[in-house]
Protein backbone atom coordinates (compact mmCIF):
# COMPACT_ATOMS: atom_id res chain seq x y z
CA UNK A 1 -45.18 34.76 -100.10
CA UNK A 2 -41.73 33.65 -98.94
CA UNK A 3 -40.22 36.93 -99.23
CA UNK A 4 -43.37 38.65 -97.41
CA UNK A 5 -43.23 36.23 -94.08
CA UNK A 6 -39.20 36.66 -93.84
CA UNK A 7 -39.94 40.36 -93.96
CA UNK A 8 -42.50 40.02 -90.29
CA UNK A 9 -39.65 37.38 -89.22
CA UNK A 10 -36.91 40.07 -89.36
CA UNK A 11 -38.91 42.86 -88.15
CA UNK A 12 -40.21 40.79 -85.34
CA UNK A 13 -36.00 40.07 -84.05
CA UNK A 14 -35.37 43.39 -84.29
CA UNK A 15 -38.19 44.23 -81.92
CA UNK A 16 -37.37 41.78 -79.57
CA UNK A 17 -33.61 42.64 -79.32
CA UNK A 18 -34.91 46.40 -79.05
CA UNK A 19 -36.81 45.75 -76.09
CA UNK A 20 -34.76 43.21 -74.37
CA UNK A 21 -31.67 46.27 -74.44
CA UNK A 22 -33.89 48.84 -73.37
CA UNK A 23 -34.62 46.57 -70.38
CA UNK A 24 -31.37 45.47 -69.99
CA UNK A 25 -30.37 48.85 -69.85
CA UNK A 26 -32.32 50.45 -67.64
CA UNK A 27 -34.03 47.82 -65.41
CA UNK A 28 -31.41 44.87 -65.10
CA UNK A 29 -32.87 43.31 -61.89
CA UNK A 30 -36.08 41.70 -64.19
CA UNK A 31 -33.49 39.75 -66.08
CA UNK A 32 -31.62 38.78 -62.89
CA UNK A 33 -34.64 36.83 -61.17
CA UNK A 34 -33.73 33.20 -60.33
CA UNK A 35 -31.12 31.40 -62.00
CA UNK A 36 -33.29 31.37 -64.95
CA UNK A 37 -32.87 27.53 -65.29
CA UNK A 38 -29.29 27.36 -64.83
CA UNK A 39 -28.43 24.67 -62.02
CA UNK A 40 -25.92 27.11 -59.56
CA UNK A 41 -22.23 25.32 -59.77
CA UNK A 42 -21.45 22.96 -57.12
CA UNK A 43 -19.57 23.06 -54.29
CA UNK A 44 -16.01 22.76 -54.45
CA UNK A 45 -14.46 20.52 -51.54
CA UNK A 46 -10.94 22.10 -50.11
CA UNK A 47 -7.84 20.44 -50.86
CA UNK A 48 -6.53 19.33 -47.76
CA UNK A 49 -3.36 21.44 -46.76
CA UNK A 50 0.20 18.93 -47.28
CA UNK A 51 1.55 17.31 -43.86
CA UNK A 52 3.47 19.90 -41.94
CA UNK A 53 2.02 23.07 -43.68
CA UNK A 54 -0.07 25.44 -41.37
CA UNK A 55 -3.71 26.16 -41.46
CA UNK A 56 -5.00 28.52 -44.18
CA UNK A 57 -5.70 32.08 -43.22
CA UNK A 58 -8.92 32.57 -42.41
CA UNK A 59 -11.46 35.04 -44.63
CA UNK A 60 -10.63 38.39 -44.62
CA UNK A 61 -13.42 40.40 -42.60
CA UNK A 62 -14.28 43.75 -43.67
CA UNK A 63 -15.23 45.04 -39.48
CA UNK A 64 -13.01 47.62 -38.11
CA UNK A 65 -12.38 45.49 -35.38
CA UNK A 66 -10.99 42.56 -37.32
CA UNK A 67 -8.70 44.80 -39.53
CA UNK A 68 -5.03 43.21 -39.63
CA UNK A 69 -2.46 44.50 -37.33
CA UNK A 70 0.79 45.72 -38.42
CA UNK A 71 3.92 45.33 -37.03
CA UNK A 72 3.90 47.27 -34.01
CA UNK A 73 6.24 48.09 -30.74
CA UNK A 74 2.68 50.11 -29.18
CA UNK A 75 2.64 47.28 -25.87
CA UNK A 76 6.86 48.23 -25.69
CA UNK A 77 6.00 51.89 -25.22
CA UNK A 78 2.64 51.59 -23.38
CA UNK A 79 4.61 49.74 -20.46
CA UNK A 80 7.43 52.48 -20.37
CA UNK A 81 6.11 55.56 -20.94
CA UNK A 82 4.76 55.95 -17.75
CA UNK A 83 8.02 55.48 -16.79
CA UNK A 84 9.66 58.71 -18.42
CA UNK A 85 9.33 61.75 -17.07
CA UNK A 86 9.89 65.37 -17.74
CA UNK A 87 12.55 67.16 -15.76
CA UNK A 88 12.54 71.21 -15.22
CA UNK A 89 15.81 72.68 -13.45
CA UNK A 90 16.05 76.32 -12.83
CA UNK A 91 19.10 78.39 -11.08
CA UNK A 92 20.08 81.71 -10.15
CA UNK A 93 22.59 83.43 -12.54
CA UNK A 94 24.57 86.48 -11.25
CA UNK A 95 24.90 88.75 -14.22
CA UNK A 96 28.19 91.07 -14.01
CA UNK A 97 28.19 94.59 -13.06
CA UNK A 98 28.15 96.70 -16.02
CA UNK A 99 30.71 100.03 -15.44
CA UNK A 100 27.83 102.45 -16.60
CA UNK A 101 25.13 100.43 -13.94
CA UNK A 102 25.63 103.66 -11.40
CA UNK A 103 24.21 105.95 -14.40
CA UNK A 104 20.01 106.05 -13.20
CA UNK A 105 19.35 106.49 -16.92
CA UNK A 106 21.25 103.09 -17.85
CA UNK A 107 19.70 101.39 -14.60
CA UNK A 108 16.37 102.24 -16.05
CA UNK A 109 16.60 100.68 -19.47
CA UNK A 110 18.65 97.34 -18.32
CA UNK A 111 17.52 97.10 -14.75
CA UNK A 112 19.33 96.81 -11.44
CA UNK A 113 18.92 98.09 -7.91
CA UNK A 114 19.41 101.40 -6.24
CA UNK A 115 23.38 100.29 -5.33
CA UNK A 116 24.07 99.67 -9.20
CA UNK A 117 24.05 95.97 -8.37
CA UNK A 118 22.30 94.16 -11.65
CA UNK A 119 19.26 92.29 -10.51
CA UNK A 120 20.17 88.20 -10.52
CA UNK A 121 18.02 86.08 -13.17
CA UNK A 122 17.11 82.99 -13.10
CA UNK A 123 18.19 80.67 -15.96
CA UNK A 124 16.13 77.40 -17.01
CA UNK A 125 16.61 73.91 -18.63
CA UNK A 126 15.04 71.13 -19.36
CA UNK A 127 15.69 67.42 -19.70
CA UNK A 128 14.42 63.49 -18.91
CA UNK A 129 14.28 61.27 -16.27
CA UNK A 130 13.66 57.50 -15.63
CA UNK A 131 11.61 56.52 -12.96
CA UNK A 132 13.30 53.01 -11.93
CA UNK A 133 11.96 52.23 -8.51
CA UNK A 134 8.45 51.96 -6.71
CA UNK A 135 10.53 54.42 -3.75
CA UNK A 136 10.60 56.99 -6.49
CA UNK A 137 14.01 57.00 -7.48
CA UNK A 138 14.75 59.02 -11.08
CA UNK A 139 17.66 58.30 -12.98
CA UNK A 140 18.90 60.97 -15.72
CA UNK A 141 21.88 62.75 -16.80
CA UNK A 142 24.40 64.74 -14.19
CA UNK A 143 24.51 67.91 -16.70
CA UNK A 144 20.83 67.89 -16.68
CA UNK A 145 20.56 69.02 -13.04
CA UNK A 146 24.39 70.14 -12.74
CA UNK A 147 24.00 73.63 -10.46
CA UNK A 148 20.25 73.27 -10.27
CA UNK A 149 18.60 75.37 -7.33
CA UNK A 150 15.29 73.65 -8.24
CA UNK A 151 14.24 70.55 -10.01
CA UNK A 152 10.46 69.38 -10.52
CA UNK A 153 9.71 66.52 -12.10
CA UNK A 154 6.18 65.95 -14.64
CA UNK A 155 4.96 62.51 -14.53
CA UNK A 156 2.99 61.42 -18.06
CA UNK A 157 0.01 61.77 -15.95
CA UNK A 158 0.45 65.38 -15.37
CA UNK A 159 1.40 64.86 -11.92
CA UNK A 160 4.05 67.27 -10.80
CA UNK A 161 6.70 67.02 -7.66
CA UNK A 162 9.90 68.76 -6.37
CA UNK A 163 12.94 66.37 -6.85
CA UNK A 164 15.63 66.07 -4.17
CA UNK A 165 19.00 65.78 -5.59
CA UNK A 166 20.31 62.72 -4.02
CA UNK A 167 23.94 62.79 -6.04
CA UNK A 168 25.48 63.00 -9.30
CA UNK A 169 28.42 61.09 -10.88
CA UNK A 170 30.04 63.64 -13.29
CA UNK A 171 32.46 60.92 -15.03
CA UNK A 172 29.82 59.05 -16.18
CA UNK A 173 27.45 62.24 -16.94
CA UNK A 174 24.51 60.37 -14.16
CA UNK A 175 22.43 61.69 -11.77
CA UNK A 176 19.65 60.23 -9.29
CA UNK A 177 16.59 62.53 -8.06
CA UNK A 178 14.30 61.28 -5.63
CA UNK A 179 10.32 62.15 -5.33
CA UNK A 180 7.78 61.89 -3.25
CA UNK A 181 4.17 60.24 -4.66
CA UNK A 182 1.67 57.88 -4.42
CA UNK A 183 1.36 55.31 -7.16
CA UNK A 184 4.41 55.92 -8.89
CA UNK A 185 5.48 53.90 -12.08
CA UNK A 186 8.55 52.71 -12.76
CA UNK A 187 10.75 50.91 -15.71
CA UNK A 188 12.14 47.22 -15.44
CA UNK A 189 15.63 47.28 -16.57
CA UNK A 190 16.56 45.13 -19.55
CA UNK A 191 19.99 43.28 -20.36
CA UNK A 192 22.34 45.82 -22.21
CA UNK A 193 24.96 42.86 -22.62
CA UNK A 194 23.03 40.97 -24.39
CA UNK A 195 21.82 43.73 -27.06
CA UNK A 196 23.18 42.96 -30.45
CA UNK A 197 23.58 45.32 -33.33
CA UNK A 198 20.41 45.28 -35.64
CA UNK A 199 18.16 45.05 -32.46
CA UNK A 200 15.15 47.31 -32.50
CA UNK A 201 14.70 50.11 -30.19
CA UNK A 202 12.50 52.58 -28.86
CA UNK A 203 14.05 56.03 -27.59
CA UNK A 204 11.39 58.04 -24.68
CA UNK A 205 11.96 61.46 -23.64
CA UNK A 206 11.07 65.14 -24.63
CA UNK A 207 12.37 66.44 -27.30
CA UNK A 208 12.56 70.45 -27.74
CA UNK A 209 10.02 70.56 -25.03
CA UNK A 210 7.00 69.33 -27.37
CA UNK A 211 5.86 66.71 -24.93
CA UNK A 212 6.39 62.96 -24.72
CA UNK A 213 8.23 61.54 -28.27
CA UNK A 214 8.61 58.17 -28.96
CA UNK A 215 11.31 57.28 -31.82
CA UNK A 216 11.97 54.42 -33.05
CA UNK A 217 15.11 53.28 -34.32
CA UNK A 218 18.09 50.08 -34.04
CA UNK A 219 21.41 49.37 -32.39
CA UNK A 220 24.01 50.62 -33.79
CA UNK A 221 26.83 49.72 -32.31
CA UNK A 222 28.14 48.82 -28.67
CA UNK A 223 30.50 49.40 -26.28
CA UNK A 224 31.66 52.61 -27.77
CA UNK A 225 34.38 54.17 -26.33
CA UNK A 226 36.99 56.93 -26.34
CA UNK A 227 34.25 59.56 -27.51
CA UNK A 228 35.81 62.16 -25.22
CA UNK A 229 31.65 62.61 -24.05
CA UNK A 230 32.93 61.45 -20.66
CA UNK A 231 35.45 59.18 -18.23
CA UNK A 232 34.27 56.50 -18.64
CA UNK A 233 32.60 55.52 -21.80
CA UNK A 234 30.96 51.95 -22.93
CA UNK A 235 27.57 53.34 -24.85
CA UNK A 236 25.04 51.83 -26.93
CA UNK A 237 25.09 53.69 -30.55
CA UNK A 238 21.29 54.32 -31.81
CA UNK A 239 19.67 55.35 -34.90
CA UNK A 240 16.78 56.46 -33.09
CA UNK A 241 16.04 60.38 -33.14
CA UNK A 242 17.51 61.87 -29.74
CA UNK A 243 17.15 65.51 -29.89
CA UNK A 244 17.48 68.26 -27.34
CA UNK A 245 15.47 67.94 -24.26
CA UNK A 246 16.09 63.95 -24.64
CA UNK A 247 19.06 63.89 -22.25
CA UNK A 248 18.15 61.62 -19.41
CA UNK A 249 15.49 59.68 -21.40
CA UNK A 250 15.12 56.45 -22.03
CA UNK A 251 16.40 53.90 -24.71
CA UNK A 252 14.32 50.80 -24.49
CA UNK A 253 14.04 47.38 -26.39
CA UNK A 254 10.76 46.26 -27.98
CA UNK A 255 9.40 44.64 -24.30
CA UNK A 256 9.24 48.10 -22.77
CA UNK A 257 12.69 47.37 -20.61
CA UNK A 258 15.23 49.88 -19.86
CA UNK A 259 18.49 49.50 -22.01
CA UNK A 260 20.07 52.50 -21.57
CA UNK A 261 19.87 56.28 -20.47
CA UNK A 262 19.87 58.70 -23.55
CA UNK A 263 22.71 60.62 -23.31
CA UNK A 264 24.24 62.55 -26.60
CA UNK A 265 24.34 62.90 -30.08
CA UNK A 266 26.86 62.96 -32.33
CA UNK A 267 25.34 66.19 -34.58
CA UNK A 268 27.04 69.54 -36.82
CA UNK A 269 23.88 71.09 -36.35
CA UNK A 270 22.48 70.29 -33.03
CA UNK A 271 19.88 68.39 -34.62
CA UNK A 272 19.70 64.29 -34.65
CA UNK A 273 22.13 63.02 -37.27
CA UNK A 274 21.06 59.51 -36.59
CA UNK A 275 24.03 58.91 -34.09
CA UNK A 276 23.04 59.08 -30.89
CA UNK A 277 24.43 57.66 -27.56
CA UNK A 278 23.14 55.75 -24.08
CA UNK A 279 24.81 54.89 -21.21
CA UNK A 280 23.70 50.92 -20.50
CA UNK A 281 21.15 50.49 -18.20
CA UNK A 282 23.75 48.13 -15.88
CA UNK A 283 26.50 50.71 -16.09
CA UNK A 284 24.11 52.76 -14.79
CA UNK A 285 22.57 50.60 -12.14
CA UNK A 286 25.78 50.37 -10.43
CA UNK A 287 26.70 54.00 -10.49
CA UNK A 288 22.75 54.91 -8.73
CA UNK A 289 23.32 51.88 -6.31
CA UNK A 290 26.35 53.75 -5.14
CA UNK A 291 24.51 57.02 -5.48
CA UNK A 292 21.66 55.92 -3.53
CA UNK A 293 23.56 54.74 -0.62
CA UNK A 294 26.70 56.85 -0.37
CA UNK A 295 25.76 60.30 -1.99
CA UNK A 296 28.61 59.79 -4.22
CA UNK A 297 30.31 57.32 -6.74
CA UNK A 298 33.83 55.80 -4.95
CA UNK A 299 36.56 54.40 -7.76
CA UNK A 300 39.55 53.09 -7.95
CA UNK A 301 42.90 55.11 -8.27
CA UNK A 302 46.78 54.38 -8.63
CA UNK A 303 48.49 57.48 -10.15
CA UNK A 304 49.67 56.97 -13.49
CA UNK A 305 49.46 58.55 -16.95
CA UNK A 306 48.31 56.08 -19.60
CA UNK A 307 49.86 56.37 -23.33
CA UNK A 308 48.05 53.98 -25.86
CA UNK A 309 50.87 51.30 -27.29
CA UNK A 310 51.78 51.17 -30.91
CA UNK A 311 52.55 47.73 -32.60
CA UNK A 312 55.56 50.04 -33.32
CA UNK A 313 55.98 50.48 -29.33
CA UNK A 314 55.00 46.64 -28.96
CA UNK A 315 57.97 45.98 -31.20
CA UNK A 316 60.16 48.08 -29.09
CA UNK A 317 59.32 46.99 -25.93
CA UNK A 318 59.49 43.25 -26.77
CA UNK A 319 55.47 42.58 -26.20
CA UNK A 320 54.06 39.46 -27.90
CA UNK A 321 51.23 40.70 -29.44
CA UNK A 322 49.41 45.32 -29.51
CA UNK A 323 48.34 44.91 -26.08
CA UNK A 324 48.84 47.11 -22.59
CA UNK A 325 48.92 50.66 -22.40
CA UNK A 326 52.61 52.77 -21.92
CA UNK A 327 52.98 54.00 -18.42
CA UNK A 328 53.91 57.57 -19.59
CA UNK A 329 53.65 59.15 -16.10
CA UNK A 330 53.74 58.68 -12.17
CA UNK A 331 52.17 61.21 -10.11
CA UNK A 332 54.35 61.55 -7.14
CA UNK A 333 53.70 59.94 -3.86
CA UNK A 334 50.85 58.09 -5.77
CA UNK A 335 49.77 54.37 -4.87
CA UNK A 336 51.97 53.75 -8.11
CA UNK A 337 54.80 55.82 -7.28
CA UNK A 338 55.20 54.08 -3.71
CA UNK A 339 55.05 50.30 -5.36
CA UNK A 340 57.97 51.32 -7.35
CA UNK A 341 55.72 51.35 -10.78
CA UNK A 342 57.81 54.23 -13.53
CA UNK A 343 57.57 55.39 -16.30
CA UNK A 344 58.54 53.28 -19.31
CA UNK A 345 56.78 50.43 -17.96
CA UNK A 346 53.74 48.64 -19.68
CA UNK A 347 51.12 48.05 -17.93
CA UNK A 348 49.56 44.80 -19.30
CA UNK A 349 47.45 43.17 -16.84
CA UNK A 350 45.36 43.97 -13.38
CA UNK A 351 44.05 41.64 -11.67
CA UNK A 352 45.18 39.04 -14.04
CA UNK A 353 42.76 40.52 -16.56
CA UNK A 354 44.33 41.47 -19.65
CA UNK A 355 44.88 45.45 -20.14
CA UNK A 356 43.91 45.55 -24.03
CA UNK A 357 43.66 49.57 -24.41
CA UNK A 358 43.73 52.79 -21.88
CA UNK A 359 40.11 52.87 -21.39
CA UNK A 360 39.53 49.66 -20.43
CA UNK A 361 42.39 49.94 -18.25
CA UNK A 362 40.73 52.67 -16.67
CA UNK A 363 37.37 50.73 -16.32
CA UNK A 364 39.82 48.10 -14.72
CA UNK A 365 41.52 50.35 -12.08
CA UNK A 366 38.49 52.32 -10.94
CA UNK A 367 36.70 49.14 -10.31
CA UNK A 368 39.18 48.32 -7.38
CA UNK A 369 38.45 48.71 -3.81
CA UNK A 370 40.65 52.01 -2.29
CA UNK A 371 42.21 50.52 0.53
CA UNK A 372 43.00 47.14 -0.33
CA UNK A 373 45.91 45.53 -2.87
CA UNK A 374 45.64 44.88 -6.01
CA UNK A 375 47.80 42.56 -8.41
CA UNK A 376 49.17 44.65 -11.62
CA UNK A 377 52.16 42.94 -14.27
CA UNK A 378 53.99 44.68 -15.94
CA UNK A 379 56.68 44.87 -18.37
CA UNK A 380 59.94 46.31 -17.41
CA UNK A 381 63.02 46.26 -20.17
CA UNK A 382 61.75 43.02 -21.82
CA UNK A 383 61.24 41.46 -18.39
CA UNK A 384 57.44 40.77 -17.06
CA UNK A 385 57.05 41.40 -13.20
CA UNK A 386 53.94 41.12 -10.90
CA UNK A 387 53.78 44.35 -8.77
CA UNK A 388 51.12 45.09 -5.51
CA UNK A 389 49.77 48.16 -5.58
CA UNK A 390 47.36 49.69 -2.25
CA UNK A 391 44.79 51.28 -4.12
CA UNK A 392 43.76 54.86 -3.70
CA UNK A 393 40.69 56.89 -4.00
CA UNK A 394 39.74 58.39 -7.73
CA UNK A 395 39.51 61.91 -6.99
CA UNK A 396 36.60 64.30 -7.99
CA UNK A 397 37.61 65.38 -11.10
CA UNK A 398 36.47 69.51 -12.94
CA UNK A 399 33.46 68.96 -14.74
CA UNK A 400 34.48 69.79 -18.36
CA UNK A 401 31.93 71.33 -21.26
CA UNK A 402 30.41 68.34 -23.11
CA UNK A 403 28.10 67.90 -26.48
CA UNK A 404 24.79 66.67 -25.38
CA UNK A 405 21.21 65.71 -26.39
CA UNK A 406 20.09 68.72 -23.52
């Protein structure tokens, strides 16, 4: 009897179970009705946060609109793209007469006129600009519009204009256009002397022609010097891409100011190389102010020829300390030359600045006023001597070939 009642008992289970994983199985939601008699658990209170910590972040949210924002520099380049423009430059290039251009047959293949005079072309470049004033004022680089005929400028609105040249400054590679439009943006300038290596920035221009490119980069140096890129030489050293076509652009720091006008690259292949150079924004500042109101950039000039010193030479010539630059030369009937300054001297301070190297010394001297006196020391045989020098006029120097970012 026992046997035959654990025998419906077990059969009885194994129905049960049966049905309860078919159900399971295939229609989970009847099991999941109510709590089925389970109390739910109860609220946990939050510990409060220690004195001094900040609040907790609040629950993630899964709308598109509350997605978390990344670091970003979008606001930096928002407020200075505007800013940048595109610059086109085109001129008229007289090709050579070829010996065989009388032959009719050769003037037929390669072109020319009934005299045997090849037919001029016209040749075409393209660079940056910086828009820096409401009056329309464009700063960018001299050898981007060097021998232009024509220069048109394309805002990032698609607005075009012809450019007036309103002067160039070959010795520090800078140029100023000017156009003519309503509503034009313009760039604040930043504080180049207070940029630090490690600072991020954002380099603006047009690279290869593709349209507006904004890299982003750091600081890599400042105050570089003695590049041989031009005269006068204190640039900002970038990481950020600067490519051809980026000449002229702008460097600028994560508020959208202007730091610096792109300028060249340091590159065996033409392409960037991650060593890239921009002339600071106040360097450049100065040079348009002069631009702007004289046509042309007036410096300083005395006459001499500038030979870096040696401790070696320091030795020699008694000197305290490396410091002042050889006089190696006197041009003759120079401002130098008539205030009894030779050769052999050392040049070591103007102004009662300190001359540390030659290219500061040239920064120095083409600072001064032509016209008016200027205090220079030097060191003659072991003996220091204060010497007044009228200074003269820098003159236009030969514009020289150059590796650029054009």
């Amino acid at each position: 009897m026992l046997r035959h009642l654990w025998l419906i008992f077990a059969q009885t289970a194994t129905v049960c179970l049966a049905v309860w994983f078919v159900i399971a199985t295939l229609k989970p939601e009847w099991l999941a009705g109510g709590n089925g008699g389970v109390a739910p658990p109860a609220p946990v209170a939050p510990v409060p946060a220690p004195a001094g910590a900040g609040a907790p972040p609040p629950p993630a949210e899964t709308g598109a609109a509350d997605a978390p924002r990344y670091a970003s520099y979008s606001d930096a380049a928002r407020r200075a793209m505007p800013a940048v423009v595109n610059i086109f430059t085109s001129k008229e290039v007289k090709l050579p007469q070829h010996p065989f251009m009388n032959d009719p047959l050769f003037r037929h293949f390669f072109g020319g006129d009934a005299r045997g005079k090849a037919e001029p072309r016209r040749s075409n470049s393209l660079g940056s600009g910086v828009i820096v004033s409401a009056q329309g004022y464009v700063l960018t680089n001299f050898h981007v519009i060097e021998s232009a005929d024509e220069v048109e400028v394309l805002l990032s609105d698609n607005r075009r204009a012809q450019a007036k040249i309103v002067g160039g400054d070959p010795e520090t590679d800078l140029a100023v256009v000017k156009i003519e439009l309503p509503d034009i943006p313009y760039i604040v300038f930043g504080q180049p002397e207070a940029a630090r290596v490690g600072d991020v920035v954002l380099a603006i221009g047009n690279p290869y022609g593709v349209g507006q490119t904004v890299t982003q980069g750091i600081i890599s140096a400042t105050g570089r010097s003695q590049l041989g890129i031009s005269t006068f030489e204190n640039f900002l050293q970038t990481d950020a891409a600067i490519n051809p076509g980026n000449s002229g652009g702008a460097l600028v720091d994560t508020r959208g100011r202007l730091l610096g006008i792109n300028t060249a690259i340091y590159s065996r292949s033409g392409a960037s190389a991650g060593i890239g150079f921009a002339i600071p924004a106040n360097m450049a500042r100065q040079v348009m102010d002069q631009i702007i109101a004289t046509g042309t950039v007036t410096r300083g000039f005395i006459g001499i020829e500038p030979q870096e010193i040696t401790a070696e030479l320091a030795e020699s010539f008694k000197l305290p300390r490396d410091q002042g630059v050889l006089i190696a030369g006197v041009i003759r009937n120079g401002p130098a030359d008539k205030a009894g300054i030779r050769p052999g001297d050392v040049l070591v301070e103007v102004e009662g600045t300190p001359v540390r190297d030659a290219s500061q010394m040239l920064n120095l001297i083409a600072q001064l006023t032509p016209g008016n006196a200027a205090r220079l020391r030097v060191v003659r045989q072991g003996q220091s001597q204060e010497i007044a020098v009228t200074i003269g006029k820098r003159p236009r120097p030969q514009r020289r070939a150059r590796d650029s970012a054009e």
